[in-house]
PDB file of N, CA and C in Angstrom:
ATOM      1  N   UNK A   1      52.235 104.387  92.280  1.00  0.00           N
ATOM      2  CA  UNK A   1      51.792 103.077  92.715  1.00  0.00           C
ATOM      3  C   UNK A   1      52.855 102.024  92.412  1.00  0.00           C
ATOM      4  N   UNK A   2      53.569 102.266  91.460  1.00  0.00           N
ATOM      5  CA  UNK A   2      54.681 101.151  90.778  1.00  0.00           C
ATOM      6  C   UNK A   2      55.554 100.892  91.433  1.00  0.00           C
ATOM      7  N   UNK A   3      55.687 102.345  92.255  1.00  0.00           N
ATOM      8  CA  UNK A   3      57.537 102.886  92.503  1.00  0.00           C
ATOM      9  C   UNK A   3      57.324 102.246  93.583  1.00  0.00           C
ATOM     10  N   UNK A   4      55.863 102.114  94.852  1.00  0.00           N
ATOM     11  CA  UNK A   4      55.891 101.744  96.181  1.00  0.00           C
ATOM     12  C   UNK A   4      55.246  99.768  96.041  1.00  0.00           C
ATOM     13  N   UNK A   5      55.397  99.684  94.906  1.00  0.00           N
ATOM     14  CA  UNK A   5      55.440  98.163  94.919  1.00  0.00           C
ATOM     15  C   UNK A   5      56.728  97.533  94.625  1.00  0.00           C
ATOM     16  N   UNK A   6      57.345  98.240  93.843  1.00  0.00           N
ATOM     17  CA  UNK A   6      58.832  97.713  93.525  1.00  0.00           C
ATOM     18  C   UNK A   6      59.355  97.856  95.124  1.00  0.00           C
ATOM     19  N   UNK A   7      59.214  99.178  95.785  1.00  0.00           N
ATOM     20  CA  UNK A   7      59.965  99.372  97.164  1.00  0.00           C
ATOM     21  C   UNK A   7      59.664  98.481  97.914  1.00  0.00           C
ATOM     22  N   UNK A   8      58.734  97.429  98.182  1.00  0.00           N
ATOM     23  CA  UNK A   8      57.424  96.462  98.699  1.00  0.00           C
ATOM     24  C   UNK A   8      58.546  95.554  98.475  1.00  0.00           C
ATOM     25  N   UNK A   9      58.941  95.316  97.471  1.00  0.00           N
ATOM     26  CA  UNK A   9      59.202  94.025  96.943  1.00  0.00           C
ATOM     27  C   UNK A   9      60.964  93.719  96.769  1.00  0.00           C
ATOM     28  N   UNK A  10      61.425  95.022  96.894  1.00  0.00           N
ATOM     29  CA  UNK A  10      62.817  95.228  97.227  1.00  0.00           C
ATOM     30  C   UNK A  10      62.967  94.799  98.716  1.00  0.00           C
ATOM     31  N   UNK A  11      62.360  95.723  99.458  1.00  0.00           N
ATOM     32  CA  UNK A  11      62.374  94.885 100.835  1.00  0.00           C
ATOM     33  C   UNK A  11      61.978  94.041 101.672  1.00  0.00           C
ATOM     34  N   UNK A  12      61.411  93.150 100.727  1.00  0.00           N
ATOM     35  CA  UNK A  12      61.320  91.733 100.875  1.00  0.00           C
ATOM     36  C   UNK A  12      62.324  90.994 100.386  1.00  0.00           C
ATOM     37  N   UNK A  13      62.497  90.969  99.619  1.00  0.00           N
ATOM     38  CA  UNK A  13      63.888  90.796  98.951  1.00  0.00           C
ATOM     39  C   UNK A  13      64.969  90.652 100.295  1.00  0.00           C
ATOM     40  N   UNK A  14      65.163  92.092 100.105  1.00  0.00           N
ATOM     41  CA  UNK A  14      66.124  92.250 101.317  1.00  0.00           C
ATOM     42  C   UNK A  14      66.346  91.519 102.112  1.00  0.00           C
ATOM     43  N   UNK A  15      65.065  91.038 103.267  1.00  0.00           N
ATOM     44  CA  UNK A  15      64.342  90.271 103.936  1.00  0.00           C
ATOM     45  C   UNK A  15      64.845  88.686 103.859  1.00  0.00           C
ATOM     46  N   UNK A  16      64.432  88.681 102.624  1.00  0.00           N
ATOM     47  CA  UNK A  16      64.822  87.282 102.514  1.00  0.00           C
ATOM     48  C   UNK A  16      66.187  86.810 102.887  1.00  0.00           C
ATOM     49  N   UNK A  17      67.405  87.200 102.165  1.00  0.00           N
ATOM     50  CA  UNK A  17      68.704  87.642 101.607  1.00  0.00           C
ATOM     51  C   UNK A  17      69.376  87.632 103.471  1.00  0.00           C
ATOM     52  N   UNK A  18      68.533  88.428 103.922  1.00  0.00           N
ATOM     53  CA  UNK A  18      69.169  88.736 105.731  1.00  0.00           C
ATOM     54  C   UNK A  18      68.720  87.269 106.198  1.00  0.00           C
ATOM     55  N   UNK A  19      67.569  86.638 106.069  1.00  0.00           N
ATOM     56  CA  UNK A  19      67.044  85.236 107.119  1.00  0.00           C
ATOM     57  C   UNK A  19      67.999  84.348 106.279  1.00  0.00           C
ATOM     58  N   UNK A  20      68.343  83.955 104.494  1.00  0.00           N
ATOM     59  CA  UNK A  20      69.077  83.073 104.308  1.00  0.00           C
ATOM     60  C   UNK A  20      70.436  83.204 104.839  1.00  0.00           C
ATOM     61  N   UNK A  21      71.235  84.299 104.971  1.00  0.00           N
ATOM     62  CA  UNK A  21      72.143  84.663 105.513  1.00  0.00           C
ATOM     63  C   UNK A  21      72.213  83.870 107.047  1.00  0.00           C
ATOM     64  N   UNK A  22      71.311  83.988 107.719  1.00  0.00           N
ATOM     65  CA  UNK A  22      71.493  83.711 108.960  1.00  0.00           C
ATOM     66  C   UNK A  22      71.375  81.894 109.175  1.00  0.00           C
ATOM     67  N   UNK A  23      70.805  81.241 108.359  1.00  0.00           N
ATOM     68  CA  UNK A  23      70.607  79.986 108.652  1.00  0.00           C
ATOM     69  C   UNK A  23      72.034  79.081 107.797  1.00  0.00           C
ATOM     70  N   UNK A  24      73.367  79.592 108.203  1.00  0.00           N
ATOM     71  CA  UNK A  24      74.304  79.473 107.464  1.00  0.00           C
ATOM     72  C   UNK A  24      75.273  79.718 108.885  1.00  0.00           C
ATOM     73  N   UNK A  25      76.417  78.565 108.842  1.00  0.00           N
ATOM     74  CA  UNK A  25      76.972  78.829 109.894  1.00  0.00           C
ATOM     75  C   UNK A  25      78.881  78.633 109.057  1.00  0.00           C
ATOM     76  N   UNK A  26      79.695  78.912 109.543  1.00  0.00           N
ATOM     77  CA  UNK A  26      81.286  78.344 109.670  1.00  0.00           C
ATOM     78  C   UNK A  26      82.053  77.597 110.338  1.00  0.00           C
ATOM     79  N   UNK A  27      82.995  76.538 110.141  1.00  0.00           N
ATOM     80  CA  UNK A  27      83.527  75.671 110.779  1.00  0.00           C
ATOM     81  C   UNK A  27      84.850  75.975 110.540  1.00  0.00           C
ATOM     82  N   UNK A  28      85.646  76.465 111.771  1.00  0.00           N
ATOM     83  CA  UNK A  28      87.254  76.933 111.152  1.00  0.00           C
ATOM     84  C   UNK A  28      87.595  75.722 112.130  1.00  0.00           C
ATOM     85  N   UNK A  29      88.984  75.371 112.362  1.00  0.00           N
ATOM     86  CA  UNK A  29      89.857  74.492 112.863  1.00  0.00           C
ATOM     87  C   UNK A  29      91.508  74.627 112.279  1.00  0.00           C
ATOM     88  N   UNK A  30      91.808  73.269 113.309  1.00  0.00           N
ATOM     89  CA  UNK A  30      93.661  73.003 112.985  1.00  0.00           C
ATOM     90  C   UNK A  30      93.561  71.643 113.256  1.00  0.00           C
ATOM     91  N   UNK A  31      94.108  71.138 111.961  1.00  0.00           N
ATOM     92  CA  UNK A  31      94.759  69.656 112.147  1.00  0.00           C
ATOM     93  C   UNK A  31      96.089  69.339 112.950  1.00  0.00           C
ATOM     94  N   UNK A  32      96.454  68.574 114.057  1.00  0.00           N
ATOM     95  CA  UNK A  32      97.407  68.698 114.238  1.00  0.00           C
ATOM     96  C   UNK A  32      98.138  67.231 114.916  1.00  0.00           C
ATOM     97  N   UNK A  33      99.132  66.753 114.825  1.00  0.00           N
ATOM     98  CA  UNK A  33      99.916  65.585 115.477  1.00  0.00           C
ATOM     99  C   UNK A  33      99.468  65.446 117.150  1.00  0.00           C
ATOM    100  N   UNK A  34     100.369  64.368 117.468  1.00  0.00           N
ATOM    101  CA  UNK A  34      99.577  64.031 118.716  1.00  0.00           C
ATOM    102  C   UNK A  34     100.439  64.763 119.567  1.00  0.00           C
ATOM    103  N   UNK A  35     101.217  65.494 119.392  1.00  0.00           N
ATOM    104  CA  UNK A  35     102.079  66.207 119.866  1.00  0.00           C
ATOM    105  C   UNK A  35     101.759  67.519 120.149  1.00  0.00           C
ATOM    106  N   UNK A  36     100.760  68.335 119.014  1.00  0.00           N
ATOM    107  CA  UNK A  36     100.284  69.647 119.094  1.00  0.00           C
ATOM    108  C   UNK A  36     100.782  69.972 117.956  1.00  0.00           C
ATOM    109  N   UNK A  37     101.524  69.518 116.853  1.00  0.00           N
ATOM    110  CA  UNK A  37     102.064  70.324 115.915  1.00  0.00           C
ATOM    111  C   UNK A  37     101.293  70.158 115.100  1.00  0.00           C
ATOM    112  N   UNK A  38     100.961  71.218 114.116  1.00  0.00           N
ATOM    113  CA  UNK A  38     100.503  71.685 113.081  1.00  0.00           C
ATOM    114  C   UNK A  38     100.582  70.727 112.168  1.00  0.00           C
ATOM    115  N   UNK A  39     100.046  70.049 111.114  1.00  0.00           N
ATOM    116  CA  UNK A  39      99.946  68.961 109.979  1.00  0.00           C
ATOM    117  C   UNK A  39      99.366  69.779 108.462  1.00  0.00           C
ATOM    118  N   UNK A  40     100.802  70.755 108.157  1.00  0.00           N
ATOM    119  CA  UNK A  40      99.871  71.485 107.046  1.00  0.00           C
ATOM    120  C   UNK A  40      99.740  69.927 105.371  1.00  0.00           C
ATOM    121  N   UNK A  41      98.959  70.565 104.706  1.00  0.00           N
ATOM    122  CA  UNK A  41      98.659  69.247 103.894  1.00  0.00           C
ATOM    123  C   UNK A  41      98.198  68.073 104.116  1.00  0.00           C
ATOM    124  N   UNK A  42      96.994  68.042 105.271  1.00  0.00           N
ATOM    125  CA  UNK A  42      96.129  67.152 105.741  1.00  0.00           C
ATOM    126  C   UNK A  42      95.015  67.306 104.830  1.00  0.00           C
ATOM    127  N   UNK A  43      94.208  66.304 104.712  1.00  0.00           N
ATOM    128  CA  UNK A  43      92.864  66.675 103.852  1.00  0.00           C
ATOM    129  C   UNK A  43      91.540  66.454 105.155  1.00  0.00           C
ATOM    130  N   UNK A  44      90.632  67.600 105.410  1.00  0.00           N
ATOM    131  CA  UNK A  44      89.691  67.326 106.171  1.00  0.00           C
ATOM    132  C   UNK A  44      88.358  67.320 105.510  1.00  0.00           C
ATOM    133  N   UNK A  45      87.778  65.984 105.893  1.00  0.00           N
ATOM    134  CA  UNK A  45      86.538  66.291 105.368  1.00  0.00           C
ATOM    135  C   UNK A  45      85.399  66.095 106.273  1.00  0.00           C
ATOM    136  N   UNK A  46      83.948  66.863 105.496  1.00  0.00           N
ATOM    137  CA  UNK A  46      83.034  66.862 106.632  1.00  0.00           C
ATOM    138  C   UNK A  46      81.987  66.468 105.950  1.00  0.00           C
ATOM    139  N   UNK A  47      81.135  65.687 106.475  1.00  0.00           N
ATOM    140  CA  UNK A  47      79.699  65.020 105.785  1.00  0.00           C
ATOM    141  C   UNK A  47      79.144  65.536 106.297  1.00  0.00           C
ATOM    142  N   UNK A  48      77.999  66.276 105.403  1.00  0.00           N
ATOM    143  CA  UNK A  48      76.650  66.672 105.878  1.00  0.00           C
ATOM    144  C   UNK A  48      75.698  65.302 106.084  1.00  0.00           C
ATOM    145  N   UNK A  49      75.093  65.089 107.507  1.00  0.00           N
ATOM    146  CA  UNK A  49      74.747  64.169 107.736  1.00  0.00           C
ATOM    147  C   UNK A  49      72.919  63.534 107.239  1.00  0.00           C
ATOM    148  N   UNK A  50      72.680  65.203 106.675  1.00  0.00           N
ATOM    149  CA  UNK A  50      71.250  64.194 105.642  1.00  0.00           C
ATOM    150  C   UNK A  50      71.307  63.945 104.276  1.00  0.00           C
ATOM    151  N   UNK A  51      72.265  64.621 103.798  1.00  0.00           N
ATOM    152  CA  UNK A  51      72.505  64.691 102.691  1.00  0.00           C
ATOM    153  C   UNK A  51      73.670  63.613 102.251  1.00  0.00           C
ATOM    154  N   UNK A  52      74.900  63.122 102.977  1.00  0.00           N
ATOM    155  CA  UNK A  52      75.568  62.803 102.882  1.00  0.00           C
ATOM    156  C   UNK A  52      76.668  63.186 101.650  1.00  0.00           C
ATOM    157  N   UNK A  53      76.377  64.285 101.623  1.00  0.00           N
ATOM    158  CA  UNK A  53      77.678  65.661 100.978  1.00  0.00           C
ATOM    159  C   UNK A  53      78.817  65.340 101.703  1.00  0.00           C
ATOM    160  N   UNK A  54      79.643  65.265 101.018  1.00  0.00           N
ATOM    161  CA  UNK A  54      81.043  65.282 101.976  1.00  0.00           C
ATOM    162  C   UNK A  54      81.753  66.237 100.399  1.00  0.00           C
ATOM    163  N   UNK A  55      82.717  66.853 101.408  1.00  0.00           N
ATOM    164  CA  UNK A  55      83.387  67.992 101.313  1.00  0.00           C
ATOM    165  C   UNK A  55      84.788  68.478 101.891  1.00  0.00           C
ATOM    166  N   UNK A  56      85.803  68.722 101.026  1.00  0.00           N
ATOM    167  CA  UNK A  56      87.419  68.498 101.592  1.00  0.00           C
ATOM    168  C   UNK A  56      87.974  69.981 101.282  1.00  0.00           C
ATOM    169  N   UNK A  57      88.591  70.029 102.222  1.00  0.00           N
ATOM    170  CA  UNK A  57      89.806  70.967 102.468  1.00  0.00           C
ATOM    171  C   UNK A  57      90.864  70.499 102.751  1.00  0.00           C
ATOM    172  N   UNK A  58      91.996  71.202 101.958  1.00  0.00           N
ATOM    173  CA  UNK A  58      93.501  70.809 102.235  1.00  0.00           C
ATOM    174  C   UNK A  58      94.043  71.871 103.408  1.00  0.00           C
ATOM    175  N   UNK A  59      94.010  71.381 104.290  1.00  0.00           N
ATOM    176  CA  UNK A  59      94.824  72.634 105.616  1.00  0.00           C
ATOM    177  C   UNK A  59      96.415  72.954 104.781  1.00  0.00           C
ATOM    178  N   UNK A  60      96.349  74.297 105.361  1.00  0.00           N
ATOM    179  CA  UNK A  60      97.413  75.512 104.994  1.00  0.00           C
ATOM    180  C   UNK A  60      98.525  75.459 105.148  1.00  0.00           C
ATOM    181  N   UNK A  61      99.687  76.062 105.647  1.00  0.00           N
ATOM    182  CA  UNK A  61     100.724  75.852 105.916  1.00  0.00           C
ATOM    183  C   UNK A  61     101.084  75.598 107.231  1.00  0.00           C
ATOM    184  N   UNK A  62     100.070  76.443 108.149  1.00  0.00           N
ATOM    185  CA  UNK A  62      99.907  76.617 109.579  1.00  0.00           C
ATOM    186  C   UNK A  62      98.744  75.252 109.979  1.00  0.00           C
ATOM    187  N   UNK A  63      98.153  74.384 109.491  1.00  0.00           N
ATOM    188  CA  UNK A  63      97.398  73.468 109.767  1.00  0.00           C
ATOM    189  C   UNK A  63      96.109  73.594 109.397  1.00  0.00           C
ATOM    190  N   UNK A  64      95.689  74.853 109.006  1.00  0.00           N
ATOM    191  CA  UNK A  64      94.466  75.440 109.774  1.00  0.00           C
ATOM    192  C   UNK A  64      93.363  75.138 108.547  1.00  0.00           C
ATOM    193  N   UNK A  65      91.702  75.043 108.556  1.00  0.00           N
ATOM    194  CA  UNK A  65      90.896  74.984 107.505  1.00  0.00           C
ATOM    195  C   UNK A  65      89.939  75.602 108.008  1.00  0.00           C
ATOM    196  N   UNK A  66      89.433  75.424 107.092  1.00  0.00           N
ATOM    197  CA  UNK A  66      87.980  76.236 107.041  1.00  0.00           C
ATOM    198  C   UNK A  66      86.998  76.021 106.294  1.00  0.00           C
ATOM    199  N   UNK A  67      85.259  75.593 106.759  1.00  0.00           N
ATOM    200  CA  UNK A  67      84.442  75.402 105.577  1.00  0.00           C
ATOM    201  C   UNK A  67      83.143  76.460 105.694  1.00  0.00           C
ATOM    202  N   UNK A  68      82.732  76.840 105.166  1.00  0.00           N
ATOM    203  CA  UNK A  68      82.007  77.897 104.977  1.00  0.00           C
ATOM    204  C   UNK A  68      80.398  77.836 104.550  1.00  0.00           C
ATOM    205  N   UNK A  69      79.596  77.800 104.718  1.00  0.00           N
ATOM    206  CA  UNK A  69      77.851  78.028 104.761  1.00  0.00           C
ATOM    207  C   UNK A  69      77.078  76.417 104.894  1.00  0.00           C
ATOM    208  N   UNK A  70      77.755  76.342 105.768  1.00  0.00           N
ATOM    209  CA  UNK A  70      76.909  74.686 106.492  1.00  0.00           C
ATOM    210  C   UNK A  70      75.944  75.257 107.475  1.00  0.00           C
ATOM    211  N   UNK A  71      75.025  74.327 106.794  1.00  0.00           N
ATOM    212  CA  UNK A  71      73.205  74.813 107.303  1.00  0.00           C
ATOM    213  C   UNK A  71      73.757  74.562 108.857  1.00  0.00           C
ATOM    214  N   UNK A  72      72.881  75.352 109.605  1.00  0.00           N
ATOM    215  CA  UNK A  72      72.881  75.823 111.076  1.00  0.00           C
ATOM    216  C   UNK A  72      71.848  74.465 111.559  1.00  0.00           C
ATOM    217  N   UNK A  73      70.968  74.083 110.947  1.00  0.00           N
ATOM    218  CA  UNK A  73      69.953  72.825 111.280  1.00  0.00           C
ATOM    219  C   UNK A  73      70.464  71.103 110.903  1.00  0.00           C
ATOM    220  N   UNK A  74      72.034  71.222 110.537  1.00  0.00           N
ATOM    221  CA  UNK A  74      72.855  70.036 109.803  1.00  0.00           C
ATOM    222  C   UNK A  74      73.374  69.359 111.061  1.00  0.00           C
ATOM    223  N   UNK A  75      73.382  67.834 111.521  1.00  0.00           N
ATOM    224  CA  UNK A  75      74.431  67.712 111.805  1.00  0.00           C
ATOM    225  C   UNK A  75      75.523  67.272 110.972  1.00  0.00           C
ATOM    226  N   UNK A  76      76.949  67.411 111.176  1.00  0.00           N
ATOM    227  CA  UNK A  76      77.938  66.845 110.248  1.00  0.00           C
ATOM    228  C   UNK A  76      78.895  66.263 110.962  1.00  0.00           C
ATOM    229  N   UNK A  77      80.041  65.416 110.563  1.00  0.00           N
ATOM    230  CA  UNK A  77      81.086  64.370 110.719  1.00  0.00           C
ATOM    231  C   UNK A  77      82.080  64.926 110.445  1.00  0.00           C
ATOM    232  N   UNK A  78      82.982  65.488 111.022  1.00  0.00           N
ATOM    233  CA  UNK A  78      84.571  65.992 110.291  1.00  0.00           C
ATOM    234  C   UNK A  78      85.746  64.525 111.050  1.00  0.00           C
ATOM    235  N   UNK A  79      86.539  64.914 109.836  1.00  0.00           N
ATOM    236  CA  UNK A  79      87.888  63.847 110.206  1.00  0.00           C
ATOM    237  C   UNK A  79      88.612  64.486 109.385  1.00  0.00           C
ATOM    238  N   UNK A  80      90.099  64.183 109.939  1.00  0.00           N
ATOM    239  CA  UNK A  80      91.057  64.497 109.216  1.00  0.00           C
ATOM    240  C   UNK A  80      92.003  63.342 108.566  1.00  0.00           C
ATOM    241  N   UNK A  81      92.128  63.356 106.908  1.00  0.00           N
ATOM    242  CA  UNK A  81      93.303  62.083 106.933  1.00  0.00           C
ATOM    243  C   UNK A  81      95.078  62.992 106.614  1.00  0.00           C
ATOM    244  N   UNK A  82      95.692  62.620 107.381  1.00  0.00           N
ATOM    245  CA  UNK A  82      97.162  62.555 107.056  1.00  0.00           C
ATOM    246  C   UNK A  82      97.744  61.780 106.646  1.00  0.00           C
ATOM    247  N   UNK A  83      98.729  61.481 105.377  1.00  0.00           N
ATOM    248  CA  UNK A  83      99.266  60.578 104.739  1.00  0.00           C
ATOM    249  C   UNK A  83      98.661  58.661 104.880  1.00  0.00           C
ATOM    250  N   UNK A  84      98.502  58.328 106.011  1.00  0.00           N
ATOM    251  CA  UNK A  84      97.719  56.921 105.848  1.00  0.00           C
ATOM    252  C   UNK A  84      96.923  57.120 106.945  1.00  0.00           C
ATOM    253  N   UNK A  85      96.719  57.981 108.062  1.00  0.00           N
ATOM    254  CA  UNK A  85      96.045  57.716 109.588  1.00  0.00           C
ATOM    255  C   UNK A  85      95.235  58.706 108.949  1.00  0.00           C
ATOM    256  N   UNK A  86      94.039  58.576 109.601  1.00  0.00           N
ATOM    257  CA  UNK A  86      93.149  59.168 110.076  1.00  0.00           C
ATOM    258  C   UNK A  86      93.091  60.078 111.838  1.00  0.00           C
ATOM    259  N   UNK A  87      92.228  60.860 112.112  1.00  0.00           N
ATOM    260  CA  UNK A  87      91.889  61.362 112.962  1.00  0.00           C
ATOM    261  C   UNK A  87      90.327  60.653 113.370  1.00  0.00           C
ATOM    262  N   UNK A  88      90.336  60.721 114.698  1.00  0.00           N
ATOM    263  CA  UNK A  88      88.672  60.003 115.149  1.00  0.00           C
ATOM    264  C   UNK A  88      87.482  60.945 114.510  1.00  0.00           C
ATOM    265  N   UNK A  89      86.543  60.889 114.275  1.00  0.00           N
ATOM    266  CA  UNK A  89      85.574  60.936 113.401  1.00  0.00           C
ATOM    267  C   UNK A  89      85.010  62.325 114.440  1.00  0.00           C
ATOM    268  N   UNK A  90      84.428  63.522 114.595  1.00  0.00           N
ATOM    269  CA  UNK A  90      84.029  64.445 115.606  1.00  0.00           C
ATOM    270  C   UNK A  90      82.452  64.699 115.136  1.00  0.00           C
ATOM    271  N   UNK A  91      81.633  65.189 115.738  1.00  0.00           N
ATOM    272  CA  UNK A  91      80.571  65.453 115.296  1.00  0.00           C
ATOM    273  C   UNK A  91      80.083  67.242 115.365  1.00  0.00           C
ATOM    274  N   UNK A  92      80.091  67.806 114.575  1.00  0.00           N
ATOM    275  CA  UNK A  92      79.598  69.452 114.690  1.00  0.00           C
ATOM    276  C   UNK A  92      78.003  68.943 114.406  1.00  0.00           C
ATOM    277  N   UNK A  93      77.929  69.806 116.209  1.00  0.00           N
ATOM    278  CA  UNK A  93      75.704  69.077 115.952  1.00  0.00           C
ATOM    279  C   UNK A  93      75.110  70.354 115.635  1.00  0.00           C
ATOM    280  N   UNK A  94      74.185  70.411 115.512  1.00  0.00           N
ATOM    281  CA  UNK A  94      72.847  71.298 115.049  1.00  0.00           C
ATOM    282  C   UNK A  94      72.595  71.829 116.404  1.00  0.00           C
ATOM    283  N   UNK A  95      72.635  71.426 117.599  1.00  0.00           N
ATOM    284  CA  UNK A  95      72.540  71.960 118.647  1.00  0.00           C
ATOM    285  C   UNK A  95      73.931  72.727 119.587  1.00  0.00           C
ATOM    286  N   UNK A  96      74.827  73.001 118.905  1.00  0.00           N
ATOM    287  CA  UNK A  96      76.238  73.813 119.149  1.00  0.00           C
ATOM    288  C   UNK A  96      75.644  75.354 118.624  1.00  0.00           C
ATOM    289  N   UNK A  97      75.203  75.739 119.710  1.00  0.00           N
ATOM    290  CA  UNK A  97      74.762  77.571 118.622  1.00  0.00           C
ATOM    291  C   UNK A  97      75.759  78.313 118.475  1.00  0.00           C
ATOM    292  N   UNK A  98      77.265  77.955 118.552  1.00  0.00           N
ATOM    293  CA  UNK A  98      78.121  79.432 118.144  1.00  0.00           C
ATOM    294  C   UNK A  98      77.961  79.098 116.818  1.00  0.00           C
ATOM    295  N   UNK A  99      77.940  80.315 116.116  1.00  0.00           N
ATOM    296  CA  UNK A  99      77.805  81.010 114.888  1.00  0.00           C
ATOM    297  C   UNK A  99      79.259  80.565 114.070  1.00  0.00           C
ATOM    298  N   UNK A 100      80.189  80.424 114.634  1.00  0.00           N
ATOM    299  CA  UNK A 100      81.769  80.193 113.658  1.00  0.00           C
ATOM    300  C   UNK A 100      82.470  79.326 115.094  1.00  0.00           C
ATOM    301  N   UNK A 101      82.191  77.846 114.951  1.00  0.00           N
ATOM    302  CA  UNK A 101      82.668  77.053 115.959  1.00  0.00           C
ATOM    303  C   UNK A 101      83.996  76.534 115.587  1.00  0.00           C
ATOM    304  N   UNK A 102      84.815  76.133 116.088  1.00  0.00           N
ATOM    305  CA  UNK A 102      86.359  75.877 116.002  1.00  0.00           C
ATOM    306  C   UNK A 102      86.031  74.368 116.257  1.00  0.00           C
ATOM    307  N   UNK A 103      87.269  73.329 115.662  1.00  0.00           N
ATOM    308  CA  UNK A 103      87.623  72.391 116.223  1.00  0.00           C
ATOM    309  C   UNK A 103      88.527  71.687 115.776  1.00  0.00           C
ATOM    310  N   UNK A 104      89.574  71.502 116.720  1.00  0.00           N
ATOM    311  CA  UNK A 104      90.808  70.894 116.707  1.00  0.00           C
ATOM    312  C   UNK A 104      90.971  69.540 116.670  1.00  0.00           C
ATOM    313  N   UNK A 105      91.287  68.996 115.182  1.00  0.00           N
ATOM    314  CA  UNK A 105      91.319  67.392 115.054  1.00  0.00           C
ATOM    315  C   UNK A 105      92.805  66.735 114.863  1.00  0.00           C
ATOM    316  N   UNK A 106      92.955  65.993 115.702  1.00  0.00           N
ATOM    317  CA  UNK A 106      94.244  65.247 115.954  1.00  0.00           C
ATOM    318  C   UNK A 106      94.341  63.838 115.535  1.00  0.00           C
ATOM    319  N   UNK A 107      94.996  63.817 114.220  1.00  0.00           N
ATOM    320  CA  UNK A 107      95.567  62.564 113.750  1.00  0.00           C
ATOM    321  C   UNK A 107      96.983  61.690 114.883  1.00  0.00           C
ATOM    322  N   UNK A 108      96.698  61.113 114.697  1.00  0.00           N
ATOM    323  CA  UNK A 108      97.804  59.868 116.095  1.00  0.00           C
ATOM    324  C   UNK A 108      98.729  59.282 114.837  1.00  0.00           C
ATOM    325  N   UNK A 109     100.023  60.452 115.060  1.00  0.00           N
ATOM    326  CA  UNK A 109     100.946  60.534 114.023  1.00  0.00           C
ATOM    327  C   UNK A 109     102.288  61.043 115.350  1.00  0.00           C
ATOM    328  N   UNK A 110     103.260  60.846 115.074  1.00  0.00           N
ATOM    329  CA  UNK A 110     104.592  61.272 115.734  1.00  0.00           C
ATOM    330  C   UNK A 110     105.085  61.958 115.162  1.00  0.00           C
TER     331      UNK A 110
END
């Protein structure tokens, strides 16, 4: 009786673990000049828009960032700053369903 309640309760568990998993999305991108070039050592940040969490990444050598388990039901605000400019403000909505959405933010730099 023990062994098939623990098993009960393991795979619920499980259960759970798979639906939180899924209500979790990724935001990769590239910062880049108005030119197309790459801006490694930009800082991007993104506000979670109920919470007003904001959250930074330093892009790589190649430009590129990445933020990782932003609620799928969030909208958020990304911008990028480079040395004094900014990039225009973008919005990743709650209604974009790819699962790992890209987006390319361009600071107005030469």
């Amino acid at each position: 009786m023990k062994t098939a309640v623990y098993a009960a309760l393991l795979a619920g568990l499980m259960l759970v673990s798979v639906r939180a998993s899924s209500d979790f999305r990724s935001l990769t991108g590239e910062v880049t000049d108005k030119a197309g070039n790459a801006l490694p050592g930009a800082v991007v940040q993104i506000e979670n828009t109920k919470t007003l969490d904001v959250r930074s990444f330093i892009t790589d050598k190649t430009g590129r960032y990445c933020f990782n388990e932003l609620f799928d039901d969030v909208d958020y605000i990304v911008r990028a700053h480079y040395r004094t400019t900014w990039s225009r403000a973008r919005t990743l909505s709650k209604f974009n369903s790819k699962e790992n959405p890209q987006l390319t933010l361009v600071v107005p730099v030469d």
